[in-house]
C-alpha atoms as a PDB file:
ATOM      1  CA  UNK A   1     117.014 113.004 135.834  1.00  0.00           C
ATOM      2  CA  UNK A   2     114.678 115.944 136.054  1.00  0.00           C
ATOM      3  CA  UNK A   3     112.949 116.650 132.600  1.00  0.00           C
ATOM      4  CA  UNK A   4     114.534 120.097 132.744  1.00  0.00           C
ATOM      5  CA  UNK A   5     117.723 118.464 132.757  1.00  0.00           C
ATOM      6  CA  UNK A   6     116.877 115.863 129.954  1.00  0.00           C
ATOM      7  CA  UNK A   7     115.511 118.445 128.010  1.00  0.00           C
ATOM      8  CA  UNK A   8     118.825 120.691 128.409  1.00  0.00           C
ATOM      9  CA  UNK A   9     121.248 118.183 127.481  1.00  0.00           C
ATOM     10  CA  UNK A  10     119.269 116.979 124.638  1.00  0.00           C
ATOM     11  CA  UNK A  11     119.188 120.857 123.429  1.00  0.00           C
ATOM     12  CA  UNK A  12     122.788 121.142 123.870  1.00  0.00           C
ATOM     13  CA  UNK A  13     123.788 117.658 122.381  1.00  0.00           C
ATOM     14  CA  UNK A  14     121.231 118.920 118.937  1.00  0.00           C
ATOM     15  CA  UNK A  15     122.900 121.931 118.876  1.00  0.00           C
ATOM     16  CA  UNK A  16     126.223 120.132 118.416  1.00  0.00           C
ATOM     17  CA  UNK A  17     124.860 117.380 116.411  1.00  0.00           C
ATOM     18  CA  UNK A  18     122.667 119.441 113.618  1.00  0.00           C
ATOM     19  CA  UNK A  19     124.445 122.836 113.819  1.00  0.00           C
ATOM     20  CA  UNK A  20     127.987 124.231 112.227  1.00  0.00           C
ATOM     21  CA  UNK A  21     127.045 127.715 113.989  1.00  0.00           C
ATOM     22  CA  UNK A  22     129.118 127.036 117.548  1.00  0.00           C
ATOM     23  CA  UNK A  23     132.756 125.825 117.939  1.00  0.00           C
ATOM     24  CA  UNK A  24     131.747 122.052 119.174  1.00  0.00           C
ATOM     25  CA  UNK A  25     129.172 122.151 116.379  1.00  0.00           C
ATOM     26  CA  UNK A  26     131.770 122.529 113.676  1.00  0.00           C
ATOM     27  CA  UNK A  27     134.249 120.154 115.242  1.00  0.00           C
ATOM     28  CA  UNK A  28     131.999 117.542 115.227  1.00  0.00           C
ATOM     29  CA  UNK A  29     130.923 118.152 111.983  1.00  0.00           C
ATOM     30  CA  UNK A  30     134.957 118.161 110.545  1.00  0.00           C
ATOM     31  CA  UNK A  31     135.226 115.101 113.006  1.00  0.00           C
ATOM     32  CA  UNK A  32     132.710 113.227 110.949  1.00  0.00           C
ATOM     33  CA  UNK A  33     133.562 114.340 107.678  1.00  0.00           C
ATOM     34  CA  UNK A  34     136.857 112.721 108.469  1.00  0.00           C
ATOM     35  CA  UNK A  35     135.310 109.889 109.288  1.00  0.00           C
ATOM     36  CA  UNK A  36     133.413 109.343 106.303  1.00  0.00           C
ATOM     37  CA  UNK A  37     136.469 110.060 104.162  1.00  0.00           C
ATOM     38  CA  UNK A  38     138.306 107.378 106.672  1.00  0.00           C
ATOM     39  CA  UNK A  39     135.432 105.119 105.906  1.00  0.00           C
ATOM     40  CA  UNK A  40     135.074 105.490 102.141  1.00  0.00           C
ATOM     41  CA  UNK A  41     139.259 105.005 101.296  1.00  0.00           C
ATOM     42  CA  UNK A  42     138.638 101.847 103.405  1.00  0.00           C
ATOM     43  CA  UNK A  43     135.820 100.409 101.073  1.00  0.00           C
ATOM     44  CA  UNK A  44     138.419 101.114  98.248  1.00  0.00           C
ATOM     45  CA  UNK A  45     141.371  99.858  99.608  1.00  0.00           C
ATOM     46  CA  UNK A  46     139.318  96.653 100.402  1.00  0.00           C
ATOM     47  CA  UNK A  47     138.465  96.142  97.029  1.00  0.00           C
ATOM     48  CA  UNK A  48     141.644  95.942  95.714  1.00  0.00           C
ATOM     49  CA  UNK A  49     142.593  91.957  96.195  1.00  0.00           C
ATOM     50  CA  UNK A  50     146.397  92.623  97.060  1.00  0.00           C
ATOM     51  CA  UNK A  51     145.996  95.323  99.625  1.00  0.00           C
ATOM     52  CA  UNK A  52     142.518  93.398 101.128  1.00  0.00           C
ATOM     53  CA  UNK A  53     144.754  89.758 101.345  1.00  0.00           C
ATOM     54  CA  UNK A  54     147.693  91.465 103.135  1.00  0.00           C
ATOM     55  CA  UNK A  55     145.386  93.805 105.513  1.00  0.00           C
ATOM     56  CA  UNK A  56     141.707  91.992 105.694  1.00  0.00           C
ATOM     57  CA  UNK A  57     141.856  91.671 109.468  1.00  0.00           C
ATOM     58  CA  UNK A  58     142.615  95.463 110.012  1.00  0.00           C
ATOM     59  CA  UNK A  59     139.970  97.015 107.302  1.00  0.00           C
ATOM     60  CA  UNK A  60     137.415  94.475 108.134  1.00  0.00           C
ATOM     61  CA  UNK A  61     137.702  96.050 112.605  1.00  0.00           C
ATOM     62  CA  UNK A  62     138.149  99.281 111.711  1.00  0.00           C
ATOM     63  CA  UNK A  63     135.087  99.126 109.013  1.00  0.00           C
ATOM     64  CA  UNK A  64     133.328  97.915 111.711  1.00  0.00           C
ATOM     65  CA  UNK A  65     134.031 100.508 114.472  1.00  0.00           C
ATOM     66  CA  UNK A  66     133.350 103.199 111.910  1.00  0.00           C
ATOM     67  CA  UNK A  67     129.886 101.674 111.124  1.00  0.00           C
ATOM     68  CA  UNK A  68     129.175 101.480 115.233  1.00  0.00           C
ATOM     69  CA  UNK A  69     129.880 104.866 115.870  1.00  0.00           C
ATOM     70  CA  UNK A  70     127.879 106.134 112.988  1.00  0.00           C
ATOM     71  CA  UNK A  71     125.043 103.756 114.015  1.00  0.00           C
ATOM     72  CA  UNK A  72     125.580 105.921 117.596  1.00  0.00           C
ATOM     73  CA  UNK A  73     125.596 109.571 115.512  1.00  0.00           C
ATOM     74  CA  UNK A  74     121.972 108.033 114.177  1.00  0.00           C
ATOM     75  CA  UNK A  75     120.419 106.999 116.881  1.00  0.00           C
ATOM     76  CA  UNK A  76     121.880 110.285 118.569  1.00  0.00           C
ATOM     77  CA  UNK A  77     119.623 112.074 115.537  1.00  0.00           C
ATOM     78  CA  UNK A  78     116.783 111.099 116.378  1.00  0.00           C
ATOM     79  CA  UNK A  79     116.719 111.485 119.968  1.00  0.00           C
ATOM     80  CA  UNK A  80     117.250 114.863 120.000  1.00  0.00           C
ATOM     81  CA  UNK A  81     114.396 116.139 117.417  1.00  0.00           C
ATOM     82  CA  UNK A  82     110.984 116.282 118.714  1.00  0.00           C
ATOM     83  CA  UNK A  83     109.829 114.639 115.642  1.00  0.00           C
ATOM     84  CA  UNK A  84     112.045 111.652 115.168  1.00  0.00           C
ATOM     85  CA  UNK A  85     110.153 110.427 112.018  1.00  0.00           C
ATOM     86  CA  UNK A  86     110.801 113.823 110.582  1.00  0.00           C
ATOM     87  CA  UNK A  87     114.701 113.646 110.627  1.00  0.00           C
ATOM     88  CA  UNK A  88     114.314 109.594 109.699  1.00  0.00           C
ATOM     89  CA  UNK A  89     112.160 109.998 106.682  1.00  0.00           C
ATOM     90  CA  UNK A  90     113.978 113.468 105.804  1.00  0.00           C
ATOM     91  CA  UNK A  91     116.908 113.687 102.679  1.00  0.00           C
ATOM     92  CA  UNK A  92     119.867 113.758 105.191  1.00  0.00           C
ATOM     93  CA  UNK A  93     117.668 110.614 107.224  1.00  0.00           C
ATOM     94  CA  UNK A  94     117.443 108.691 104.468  1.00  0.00           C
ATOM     95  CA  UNK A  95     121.187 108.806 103.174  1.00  0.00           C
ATOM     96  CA  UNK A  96     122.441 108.715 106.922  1.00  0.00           C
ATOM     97  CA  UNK A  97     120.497 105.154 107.284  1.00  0.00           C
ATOM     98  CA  UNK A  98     121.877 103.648 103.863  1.00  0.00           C
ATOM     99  CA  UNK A  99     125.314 104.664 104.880  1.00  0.00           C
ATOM    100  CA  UNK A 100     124.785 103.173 108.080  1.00  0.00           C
ATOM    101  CA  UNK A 101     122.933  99.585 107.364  1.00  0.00           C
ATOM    102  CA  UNK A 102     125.351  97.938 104.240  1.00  0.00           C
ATOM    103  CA  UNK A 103     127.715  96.621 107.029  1.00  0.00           C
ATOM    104  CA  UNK A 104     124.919  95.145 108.639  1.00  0.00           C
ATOM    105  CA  UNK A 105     123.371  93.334 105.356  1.00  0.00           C
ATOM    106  CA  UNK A 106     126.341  91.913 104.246  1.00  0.00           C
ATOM    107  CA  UNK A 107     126.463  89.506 107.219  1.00  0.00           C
ATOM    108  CA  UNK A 108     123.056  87.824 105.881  1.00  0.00           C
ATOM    109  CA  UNK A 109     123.799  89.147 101.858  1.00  0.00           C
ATOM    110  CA  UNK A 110     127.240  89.109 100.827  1.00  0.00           C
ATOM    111  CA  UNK A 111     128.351  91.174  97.769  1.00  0.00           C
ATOM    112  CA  UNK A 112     126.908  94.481  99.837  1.00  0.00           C
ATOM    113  CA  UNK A 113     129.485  95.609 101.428  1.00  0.00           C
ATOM    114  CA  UNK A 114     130.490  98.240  98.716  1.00  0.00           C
ATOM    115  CA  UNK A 115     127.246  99.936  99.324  1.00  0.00           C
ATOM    116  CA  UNK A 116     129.312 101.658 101.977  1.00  0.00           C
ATOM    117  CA  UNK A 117     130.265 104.332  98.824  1.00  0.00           C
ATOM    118  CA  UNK A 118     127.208 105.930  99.715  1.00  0.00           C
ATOM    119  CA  UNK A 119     128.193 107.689 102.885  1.00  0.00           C
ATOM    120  CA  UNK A 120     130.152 110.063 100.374  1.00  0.00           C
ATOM    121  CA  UNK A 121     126.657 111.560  99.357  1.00  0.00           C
ATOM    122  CA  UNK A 122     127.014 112.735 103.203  1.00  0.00           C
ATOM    123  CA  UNK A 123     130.166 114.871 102.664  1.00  0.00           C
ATOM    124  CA  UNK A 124     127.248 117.183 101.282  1.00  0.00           C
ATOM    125  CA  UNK A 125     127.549 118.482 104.606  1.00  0.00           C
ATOM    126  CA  UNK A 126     131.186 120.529 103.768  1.00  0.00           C
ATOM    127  CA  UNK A 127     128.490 123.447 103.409  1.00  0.00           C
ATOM    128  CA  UNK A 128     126.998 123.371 106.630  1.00  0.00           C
ATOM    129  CA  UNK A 129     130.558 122.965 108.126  1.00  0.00           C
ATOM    130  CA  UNK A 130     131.989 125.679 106.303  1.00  0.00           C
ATOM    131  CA  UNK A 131     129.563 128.099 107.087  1.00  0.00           C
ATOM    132  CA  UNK A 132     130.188 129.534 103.425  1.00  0.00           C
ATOM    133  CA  UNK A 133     126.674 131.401 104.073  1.00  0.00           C
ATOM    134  CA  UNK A 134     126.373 133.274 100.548  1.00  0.00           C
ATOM    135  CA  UNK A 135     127.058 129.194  99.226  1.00  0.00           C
ATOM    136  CA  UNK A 136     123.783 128.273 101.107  1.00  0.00           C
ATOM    137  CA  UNK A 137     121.982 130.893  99.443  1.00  0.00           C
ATOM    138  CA  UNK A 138     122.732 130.597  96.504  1.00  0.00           C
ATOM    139  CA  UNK A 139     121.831 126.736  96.728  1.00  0.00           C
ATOM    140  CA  UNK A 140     118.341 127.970  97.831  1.00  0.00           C
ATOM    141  CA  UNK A 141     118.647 130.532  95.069  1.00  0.00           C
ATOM    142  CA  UNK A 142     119.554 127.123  92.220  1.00  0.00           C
ATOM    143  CA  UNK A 143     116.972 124.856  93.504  1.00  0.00           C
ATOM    144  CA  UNK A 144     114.442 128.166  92.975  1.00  0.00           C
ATOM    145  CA  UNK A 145     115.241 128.771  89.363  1.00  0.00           C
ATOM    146  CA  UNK A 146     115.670 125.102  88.353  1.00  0.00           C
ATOM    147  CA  UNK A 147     111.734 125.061  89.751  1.00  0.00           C
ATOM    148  CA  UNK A 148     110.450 127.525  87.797  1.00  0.00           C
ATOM    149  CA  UNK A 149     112.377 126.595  85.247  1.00  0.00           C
ATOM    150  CA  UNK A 150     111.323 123.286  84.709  1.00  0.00           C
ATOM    151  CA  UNK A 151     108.283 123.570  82.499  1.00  0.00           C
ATOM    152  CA  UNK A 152     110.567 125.237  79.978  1.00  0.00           C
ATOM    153  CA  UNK A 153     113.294 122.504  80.427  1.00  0.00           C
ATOM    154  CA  UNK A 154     110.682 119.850  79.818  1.00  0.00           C
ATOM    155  CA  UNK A 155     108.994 121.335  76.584  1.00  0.00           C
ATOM    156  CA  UNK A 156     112.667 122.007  75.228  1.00  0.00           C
ATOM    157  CA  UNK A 157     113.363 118.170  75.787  1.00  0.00           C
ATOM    158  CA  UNK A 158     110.685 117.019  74.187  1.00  0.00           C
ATOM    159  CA  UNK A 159     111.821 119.511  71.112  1.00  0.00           C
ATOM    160  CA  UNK A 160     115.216 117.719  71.229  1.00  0.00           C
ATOM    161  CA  UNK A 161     113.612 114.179  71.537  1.00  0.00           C
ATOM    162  CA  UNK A 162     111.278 114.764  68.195  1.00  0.00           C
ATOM    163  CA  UNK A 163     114.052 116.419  67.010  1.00  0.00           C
ATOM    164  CA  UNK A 164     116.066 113.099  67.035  1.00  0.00           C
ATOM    165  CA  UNK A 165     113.365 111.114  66.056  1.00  0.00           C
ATOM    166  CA  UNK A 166     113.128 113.389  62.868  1.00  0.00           C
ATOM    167  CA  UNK A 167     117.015 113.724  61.960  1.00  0.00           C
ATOM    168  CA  UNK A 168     117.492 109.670  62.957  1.00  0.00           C
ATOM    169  CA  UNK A 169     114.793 108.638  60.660  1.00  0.00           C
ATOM    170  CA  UNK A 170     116.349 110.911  57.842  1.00  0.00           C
ATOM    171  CA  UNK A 171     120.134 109.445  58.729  1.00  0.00           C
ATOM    172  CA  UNK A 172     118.554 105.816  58.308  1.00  0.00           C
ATOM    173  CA  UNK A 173     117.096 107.036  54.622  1.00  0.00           C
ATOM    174  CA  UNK A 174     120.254 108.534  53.779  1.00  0.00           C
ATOM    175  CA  UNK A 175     122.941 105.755  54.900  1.00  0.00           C
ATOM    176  CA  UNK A 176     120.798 102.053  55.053  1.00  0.00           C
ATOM    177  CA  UNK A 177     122.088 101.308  51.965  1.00  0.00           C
ATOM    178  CA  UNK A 178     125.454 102.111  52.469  1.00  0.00           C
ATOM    179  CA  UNK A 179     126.697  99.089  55.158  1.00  0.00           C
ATOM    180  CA  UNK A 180     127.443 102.233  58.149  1.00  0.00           C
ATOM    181  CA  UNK A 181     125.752 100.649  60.955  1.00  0.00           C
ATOM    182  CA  UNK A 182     122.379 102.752  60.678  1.00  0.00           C
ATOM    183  CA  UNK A 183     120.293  99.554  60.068  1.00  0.00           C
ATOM    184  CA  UNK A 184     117.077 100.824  62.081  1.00  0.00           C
ATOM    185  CA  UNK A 185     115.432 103.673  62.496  1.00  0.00           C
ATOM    186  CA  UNK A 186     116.121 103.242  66.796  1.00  0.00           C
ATOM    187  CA  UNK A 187     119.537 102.723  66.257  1.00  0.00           C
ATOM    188  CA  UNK A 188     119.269 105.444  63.884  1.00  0.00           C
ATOM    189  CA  UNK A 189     118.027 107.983  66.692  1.00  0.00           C
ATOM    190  CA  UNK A 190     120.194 106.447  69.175  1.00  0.00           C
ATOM    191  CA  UNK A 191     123.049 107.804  67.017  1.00  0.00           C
ATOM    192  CA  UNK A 192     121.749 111.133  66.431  1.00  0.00           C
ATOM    193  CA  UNK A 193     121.342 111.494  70.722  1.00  0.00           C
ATOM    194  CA  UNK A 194     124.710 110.772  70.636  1.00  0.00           C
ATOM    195  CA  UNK A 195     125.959 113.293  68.390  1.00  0.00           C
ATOM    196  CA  UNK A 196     123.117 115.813  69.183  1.00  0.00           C
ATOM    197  CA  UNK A 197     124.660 115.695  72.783  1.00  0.00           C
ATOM    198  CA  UNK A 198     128.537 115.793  71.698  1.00  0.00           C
ATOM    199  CA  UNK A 199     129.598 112.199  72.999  1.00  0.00           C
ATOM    200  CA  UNK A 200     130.107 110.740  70.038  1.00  0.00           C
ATOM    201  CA  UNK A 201     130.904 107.064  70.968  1.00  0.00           C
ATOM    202  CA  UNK A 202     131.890 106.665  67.087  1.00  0.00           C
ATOM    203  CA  UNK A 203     130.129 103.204  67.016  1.00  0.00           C
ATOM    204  CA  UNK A 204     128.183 104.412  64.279  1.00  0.00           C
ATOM    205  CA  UNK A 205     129.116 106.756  61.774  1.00  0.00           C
ATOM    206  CA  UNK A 206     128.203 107.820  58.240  1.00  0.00           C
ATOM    207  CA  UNK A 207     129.881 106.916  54.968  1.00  0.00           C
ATOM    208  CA  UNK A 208     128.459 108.916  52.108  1.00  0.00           C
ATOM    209  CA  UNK A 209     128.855 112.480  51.263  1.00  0.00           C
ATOM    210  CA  UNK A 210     125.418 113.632  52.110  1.00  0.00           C
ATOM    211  CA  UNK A 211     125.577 111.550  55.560  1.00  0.00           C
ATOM    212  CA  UNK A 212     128.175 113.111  56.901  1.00  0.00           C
ATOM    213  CA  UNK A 213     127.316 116.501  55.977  1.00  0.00           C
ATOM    214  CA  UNK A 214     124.096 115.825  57.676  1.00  0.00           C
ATOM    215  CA  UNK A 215     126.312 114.503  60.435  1.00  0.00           C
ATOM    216  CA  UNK A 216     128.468 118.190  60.575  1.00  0.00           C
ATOM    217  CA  UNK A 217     125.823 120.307  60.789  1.00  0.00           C
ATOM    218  CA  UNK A 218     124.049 118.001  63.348  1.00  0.00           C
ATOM    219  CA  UNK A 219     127.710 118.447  65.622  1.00  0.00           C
ATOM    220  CA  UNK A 220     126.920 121.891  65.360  1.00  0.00           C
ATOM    221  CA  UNK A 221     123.579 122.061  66.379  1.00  0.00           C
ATOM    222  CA  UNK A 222     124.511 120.194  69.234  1.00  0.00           C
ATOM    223  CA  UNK A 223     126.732 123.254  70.900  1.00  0.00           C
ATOM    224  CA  UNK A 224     123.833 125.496  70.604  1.00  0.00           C
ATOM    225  CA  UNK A 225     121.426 122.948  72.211  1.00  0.00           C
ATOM    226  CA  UNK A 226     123.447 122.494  75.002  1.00  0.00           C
ATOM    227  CA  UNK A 227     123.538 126.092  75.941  1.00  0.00           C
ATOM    228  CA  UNK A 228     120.112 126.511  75.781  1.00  0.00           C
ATOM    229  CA  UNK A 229     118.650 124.787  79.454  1.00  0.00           C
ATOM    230  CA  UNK A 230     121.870 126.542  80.906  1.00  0.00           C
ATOM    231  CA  UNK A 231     120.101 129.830  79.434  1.00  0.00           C
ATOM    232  CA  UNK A 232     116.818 129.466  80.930  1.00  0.00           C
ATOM    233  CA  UNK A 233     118.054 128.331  84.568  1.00  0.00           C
ATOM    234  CA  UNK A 234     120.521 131.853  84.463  1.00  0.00           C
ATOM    235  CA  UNK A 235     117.670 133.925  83.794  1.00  0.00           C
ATOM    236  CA  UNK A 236     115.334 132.479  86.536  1.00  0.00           C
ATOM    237  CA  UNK A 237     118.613 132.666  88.960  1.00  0.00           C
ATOM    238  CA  UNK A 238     118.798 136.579  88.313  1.00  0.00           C
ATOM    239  CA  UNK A 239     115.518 136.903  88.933  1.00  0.00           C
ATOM    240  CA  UNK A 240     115.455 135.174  92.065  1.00  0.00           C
ATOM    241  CA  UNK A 241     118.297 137.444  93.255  1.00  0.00           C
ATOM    242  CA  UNK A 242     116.537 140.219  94.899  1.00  0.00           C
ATOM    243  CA  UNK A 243     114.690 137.246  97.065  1.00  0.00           C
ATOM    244  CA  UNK A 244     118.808 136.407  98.287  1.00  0.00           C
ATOM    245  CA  UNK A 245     119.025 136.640 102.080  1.00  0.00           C
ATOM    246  CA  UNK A 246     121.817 135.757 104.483  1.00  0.00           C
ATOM    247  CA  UNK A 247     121.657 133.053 106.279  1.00  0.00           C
ATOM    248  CA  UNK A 248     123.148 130.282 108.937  1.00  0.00           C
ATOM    249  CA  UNK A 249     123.187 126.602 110.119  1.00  0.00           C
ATOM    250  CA  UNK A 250     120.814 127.013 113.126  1.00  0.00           C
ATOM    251  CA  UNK A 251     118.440 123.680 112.473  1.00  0.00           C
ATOM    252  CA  UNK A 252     115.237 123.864 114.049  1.00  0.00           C
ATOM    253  CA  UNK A 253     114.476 120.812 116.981  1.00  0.00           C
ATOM    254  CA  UNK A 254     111.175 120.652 115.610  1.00  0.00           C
ATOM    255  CA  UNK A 255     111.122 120.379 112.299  1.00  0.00           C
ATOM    256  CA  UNK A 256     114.270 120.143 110.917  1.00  0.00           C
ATOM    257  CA  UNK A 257     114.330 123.404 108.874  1.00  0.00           C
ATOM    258  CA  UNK A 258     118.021 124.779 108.524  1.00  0.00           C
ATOM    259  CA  UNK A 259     116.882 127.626 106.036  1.00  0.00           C
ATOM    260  CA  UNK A 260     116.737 130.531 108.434  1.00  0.00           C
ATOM    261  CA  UNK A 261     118.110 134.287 108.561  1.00  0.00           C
ATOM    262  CA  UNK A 262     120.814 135.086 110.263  1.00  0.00           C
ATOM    263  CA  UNK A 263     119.924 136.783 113.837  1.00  0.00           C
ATOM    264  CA  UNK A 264     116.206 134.558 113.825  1.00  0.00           C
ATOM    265  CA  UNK A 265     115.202 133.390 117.320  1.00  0.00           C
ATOM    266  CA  UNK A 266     112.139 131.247 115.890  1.00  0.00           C
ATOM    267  CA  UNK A 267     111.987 129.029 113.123  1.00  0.00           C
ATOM    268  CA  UNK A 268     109.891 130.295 110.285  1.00  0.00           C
ATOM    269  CA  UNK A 269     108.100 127.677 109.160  1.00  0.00           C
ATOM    270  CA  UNK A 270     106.676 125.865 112.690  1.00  0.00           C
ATOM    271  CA  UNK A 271     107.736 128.870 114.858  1.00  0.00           C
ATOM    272  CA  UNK A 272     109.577 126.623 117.316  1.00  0.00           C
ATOM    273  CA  UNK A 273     111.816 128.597 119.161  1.00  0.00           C
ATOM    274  CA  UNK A 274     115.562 128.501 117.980  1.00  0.00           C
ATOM    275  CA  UNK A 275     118.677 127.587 120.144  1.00  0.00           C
ATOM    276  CA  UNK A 276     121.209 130.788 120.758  1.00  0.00           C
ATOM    277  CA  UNK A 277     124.496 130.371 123.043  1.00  0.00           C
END
């Protein structure tokens, strides 16, 4: 084989492979999804003892095929990026080989076979088969704002921890005496997290009057702390709006980068030239 021709197939076989863009692109991508879906309900149906004594033999195979092929769609990967350790130490890499190797452990460790569940962090992929574009963006437009944002979100967190700290220790002076759990200061804190958040696991709760109308207007408090990181991530997504720009699937062979406008012919961030039918 020519290295014109290896070079062709392997750019036609990536395009298929990475890329929702084209028609075999998308089926494949829908084929896999399936799969994965196939593959996960298996994992669960195994785990229940009366379906896994009456159908071992058949879940056990057909786990097994499933785990072939996708050890195929892996390999497959890598072959057709120029920079194989790119794609193997990238996100997508990383969660493609855990959801591929738990088969293959738990003939040596057994008890791992449920690590299968992972491949369901690969049905992340609905997006790039979908080809909802404006869902992209705005993905690119979340991950922005949560970035800038985070120097606010970590200063209010600290706020909320002290804040606990301050309102536990004041619960434990209030009820210790009065036999309502709050016997420590930590546990104290522990229950004002839990109320400050709205869980309330109602483990702990206070007896006396002035306890628990500390405890009401500490439930209240909590509403209006909650909608305070939602706040600062909104406003850093509307200012990121005007950046918004359309764009596709199209993965570059080079590096990996998906991120590009529609209509692009080379990849901006290497400038590797992108594939077009």
């Amino acid at each position: 084989m020519s290295k014109k021709s290896s070079s062709n197939w392997k750019s036609r076989l990536h395009e298929i492979i990475y890329e929702a863009d084209t028609q075999a692109g998308k089926i494949f991508d829908i084929v896999l999804l399936v799969t994965i879906i196939a593959s996960i309900v298996l994992v669960m149906l195994e785990s229940v003892s009366e379906i896994d004594a009456k159908y071992h033999t058949f879940l056990h195979v057909t786990e097994w095929i499933i785990t072939i092929l996708f050890s195929i769609e892996y390999i497959a990967r890598i072959i057709t990026v120029k920079k194989p350790f790119k794609y193997i130490f990238s996100f997508y890499g990383i969660i493609d080989l855990l959801s591929t190797i738990p088969k293959y452990i738990s003939i040596i460790f057994a008890g791992t076979h449920s690590l299968v569940a992972l491949r369901a962090l690969r049905l992340l992929r609905i997006f790039r088969i979908l080809k909802i574009a404006r869902y992209v963006g705005e993905s690119t437009n979340l991950i922005r704002a949560l970035k800038l944002s985070r120097a606010k979100i970590v200063l209010f967190m600290l706020f909320v921890f002290i804040l606990c700290i301050i309102l536990g220790t004041i619960m434990y002076l209030v009820e210790s005496g009065a036999d309502s759990g709050f016997t420590s200061i930590p546990r104290s804190v522990y229950w004002a997290i839990v109320t400050l958040t709205t869980v309330g696991y109602g483990d702990i709760a206070p007896l006396t009057a002035l306890g628990q109308l500390i405890a009401s207007f500490i439930m209240l408090m909590g509403y209006a702390i909650i909608a305070v990181p939602t706040g600062i991530v909104t406003a850093e997504m509307t200012k990121t709006k005007r950046h918004k720009v359309q764009t596709n699937t199209q993965s570059c062979s080079n590096c990996l980068e998906e991120k590009h406008r529609d209509g692009a012919h080379f990849c901006h961030k290497c400038g590797n030239e992108l594939h077009h039918d």
